[in-house]
N, C-alpha and C. Protein backbone atom coordinates (compact mmCIF):
# COMPACT_ATOMS: atom_id res chain seq x y z
N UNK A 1 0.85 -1.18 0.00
CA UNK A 1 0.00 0.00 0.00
C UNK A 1 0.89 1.24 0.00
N UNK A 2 0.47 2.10 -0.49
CA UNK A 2 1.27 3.66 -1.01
C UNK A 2 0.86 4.33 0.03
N UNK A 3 1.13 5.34 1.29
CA UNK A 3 0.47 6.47 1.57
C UNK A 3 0.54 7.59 1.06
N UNK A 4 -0.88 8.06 1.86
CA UNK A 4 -0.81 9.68 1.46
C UNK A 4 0.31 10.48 1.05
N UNK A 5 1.10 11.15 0.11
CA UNK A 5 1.39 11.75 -0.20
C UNK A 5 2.77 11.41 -0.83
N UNK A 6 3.09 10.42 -0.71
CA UNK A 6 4.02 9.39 -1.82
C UNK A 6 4.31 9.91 -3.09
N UNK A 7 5.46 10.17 -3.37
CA UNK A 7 5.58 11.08 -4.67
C UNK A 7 6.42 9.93 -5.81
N UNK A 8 5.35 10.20 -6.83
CA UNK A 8 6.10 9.20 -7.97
C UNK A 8 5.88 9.98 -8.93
N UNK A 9 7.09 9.99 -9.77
CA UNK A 9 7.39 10.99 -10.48
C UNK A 9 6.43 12.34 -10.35
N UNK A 10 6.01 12.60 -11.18
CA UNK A 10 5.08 14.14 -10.86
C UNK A 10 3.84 14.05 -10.04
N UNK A 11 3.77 12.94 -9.93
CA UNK A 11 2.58 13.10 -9.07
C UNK A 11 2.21 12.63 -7.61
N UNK A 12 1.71 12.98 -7.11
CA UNK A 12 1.52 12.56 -5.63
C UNK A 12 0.51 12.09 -4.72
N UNK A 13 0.53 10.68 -4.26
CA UNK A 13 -0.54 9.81 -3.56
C UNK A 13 -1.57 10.59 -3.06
N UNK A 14 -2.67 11.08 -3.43
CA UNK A 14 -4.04 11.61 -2.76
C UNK A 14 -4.71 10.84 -1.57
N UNK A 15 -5.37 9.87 -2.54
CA UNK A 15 -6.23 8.53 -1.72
C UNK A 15 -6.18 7.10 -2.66
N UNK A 16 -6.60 6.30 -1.66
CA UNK A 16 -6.69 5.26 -2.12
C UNK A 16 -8.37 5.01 -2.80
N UNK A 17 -8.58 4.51 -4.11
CA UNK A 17 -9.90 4.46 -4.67
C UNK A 17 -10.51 3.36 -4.50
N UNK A 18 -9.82 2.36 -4.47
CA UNK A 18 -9.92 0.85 -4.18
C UNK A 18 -8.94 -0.26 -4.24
N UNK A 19 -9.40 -1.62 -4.23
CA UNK A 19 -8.14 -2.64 -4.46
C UNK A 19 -9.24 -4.12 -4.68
N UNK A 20 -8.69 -4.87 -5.57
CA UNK A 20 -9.28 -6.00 -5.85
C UNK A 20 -7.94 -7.13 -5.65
N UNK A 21 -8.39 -8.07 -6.63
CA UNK A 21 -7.31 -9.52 -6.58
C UNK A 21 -5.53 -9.43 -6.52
N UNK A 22 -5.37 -8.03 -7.61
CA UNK A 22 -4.85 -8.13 -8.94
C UNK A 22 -4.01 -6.45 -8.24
N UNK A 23 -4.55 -5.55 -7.91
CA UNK A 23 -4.21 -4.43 -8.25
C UNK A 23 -5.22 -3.46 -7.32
N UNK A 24 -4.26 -2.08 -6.82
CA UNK A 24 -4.54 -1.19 -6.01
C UNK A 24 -5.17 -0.01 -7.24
N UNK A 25 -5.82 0.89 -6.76
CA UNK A 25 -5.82 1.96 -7.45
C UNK A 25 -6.02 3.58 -6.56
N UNK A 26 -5.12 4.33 -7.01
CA UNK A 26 -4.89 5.65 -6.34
C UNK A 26 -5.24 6.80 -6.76
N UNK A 27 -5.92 7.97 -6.26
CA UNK A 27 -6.02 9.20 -6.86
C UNK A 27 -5.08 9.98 -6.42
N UNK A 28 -4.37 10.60 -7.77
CA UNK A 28 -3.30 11.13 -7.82
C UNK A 28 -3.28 12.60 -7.92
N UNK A 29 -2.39 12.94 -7.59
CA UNK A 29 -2.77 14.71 -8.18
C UNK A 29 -1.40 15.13 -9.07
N UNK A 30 -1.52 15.78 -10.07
CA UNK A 30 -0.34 16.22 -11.10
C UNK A 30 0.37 17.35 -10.03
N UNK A 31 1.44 17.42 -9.40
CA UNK A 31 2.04 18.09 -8.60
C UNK A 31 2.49 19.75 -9.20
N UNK A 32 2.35 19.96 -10.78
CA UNK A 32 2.33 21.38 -11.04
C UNK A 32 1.02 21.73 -11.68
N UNK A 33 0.35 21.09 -12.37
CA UNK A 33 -0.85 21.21 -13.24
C UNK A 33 -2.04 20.90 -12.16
N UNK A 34 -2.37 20.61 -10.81
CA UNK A 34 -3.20 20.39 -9.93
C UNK A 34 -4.13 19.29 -10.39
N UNK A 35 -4.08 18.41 -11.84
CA UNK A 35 -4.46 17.53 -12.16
C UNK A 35 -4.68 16.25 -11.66
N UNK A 36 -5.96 15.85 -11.17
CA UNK A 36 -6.08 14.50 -10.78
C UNK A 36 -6.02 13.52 -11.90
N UNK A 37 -5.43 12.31 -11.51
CA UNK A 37 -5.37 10.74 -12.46
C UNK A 37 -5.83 9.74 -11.63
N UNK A 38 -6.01 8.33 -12.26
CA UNK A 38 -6.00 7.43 -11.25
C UNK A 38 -4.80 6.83 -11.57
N UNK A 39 -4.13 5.67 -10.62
CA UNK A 39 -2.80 4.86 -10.64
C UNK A 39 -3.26 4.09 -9.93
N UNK A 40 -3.05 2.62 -11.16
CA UNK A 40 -3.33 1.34 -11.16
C UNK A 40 -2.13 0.44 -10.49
N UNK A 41 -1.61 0.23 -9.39
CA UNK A 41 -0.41 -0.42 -9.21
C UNK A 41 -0.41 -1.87 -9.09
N UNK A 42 -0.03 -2.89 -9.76
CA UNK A 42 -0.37 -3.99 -9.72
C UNK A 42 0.18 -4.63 -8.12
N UNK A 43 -0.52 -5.38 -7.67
CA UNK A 43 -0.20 -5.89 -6.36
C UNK A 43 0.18 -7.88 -6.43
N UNK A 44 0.30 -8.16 -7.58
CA UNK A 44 0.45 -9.69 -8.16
C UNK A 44 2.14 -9.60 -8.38
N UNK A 45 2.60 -10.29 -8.21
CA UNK A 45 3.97 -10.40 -8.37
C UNK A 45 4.72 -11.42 -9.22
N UNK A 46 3.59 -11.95 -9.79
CA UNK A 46 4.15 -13.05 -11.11
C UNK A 46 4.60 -11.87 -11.77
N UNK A 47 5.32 -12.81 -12.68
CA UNK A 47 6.45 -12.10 -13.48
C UNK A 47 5.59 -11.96 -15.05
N UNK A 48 4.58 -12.91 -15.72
CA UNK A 48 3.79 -12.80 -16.70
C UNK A 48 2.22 -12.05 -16.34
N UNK A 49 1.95 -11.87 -15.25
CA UNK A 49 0.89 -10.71 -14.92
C UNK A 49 1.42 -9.84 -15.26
N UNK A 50 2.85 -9.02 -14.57
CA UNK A 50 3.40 -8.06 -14.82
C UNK A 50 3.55 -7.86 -16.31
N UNK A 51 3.71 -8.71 -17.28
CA UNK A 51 4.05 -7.99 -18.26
C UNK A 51 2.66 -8.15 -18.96
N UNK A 52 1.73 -8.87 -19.06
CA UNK A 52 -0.23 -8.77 -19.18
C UNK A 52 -0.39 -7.16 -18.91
N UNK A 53 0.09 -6.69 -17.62
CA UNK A 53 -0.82 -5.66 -17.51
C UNK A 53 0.42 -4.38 -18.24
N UNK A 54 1.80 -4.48 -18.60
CA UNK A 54 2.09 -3.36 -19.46
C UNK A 54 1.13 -3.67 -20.87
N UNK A 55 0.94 -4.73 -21.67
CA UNK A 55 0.66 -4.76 -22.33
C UNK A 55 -0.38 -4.09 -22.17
N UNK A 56 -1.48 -4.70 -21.61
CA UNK A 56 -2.88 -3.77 -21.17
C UNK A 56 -2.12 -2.58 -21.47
N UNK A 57 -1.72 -1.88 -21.00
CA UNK A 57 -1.67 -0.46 -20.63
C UNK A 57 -1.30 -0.11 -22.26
N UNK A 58 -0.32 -0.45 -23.18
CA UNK A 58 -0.31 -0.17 -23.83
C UNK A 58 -1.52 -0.09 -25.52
N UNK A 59 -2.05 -1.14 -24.98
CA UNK A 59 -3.37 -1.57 -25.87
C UNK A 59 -3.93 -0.41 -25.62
N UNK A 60 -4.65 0.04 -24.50
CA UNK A 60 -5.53 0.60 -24.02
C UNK A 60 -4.95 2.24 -23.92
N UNK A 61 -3.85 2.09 -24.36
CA UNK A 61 -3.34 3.61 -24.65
C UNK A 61 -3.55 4.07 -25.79
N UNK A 62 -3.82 3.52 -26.79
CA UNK A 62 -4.28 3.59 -28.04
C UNK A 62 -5.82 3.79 -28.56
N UNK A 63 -6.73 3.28 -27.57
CA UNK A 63 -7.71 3.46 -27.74
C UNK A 63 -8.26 4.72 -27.19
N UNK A 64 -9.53 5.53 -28.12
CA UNK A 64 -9.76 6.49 -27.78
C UNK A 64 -11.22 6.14 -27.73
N UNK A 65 -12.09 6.05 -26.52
CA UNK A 65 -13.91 5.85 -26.28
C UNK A 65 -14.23 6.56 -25.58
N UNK A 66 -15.30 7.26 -25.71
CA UNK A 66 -15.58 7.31 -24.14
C UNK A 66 -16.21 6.58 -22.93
N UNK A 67 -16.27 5.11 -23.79
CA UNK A 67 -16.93 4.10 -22.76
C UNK A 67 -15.13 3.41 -22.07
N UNK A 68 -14.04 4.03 -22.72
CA UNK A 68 -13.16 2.98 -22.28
C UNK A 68 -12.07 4.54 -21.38
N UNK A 69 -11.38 3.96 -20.06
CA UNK A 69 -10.50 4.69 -19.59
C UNK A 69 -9.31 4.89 -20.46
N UNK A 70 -8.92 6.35 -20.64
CA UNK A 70 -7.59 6.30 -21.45
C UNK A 70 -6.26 6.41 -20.16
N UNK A 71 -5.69 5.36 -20.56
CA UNK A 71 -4.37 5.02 -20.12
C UNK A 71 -2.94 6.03 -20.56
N UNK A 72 -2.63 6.96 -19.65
CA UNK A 72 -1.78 7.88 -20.72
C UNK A 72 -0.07 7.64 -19.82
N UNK A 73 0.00 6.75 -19.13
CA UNK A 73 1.55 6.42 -18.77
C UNK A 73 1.96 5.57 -17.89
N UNK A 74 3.25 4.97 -18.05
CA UNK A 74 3.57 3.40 -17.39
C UNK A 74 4.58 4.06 -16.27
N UNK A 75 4.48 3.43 -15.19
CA UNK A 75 4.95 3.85 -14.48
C UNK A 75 5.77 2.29 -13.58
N UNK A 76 6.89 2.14 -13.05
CA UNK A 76 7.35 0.95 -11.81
C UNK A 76 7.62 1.41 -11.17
N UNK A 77 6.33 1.22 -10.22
CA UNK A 77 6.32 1.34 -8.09
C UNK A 77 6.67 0.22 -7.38
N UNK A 78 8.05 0.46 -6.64
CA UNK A 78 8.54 -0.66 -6.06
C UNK A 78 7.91 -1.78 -6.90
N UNK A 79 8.84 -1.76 -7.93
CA UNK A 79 9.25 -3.31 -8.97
C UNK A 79 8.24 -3.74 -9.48
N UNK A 80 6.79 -2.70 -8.89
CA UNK A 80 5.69 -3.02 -9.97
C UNK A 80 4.91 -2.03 -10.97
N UNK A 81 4.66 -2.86 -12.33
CA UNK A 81 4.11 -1.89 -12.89
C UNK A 81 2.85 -1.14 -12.64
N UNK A 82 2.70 -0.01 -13.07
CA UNK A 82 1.35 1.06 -12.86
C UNK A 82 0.94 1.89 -13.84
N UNK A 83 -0.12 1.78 -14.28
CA UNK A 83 -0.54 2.57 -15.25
C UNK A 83 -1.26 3.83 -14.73
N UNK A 84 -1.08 4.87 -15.43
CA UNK A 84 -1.18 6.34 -15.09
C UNK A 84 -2.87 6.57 -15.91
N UNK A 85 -3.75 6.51 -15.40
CA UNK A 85 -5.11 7.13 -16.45
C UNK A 85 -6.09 7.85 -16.14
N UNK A 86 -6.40 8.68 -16.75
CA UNK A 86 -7.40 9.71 -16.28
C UNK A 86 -8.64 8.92 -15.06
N UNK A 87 -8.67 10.03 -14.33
CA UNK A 87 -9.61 9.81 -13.41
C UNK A 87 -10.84 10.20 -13.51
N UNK A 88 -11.92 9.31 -13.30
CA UNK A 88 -13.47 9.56 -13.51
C UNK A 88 -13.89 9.98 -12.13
N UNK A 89 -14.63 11.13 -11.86
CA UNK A 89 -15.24 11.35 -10.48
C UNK A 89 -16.56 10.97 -11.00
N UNK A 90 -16.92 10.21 -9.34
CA UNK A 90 -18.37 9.41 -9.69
C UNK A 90 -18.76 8.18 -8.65
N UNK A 91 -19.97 7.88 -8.76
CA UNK A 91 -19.90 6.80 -7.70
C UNK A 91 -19.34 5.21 -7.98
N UNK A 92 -19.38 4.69 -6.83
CA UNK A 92 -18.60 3.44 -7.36
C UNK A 92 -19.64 2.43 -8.08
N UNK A 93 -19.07 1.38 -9.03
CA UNK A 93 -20.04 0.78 -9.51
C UNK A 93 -20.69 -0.53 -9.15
N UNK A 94 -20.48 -0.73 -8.00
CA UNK A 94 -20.61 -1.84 -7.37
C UNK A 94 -22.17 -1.39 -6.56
């Protein structure tokens, strides 16, 4: 788990949004642009998850929907990967 205010590259740990099987996710804030993101940090430590979810990230960086999150940067937090993607404010969907 990341705390509050954890700085990875430009941006810096807000809150935590949730966490499932697989992976944490964080609201971030852009540390000069005041921009929130979310950050996906994978919490699986196989070595072929890890590279599943760069791929993800890169697939999904390419796509432009507005039914789909755009993925706009890869990031490794302590030895795991994280994808950088815009953040939706909203309720949860569960």
């Amino acid at each position: 788990m990341l705390d509050t205010g954890f700085q990875i590259d430009r941006y810096t740990i807000d809150t935590l949004l949730g966490e499932g099987g697989m992976a944490m996710v964080y609201r971030v804030r852009h540390n000069s642009l005041g921009t929130y993101h979310a950050l996906k940090v994978l919490t699986a430590t196989s070595e072929s998850v890890k590279q599943r979810m760069v791929q993800e990230g890169q697939v999904q960086a390419t796509l432009t929907h507005p039914n789909i999150v755009q993925v706009r940067d890869v990031f490794i937090v302590h030895n795991a990967p994280a994808l950088l993607m815009e953040y939706i404010d909203g309720p949860p969907l569960d």
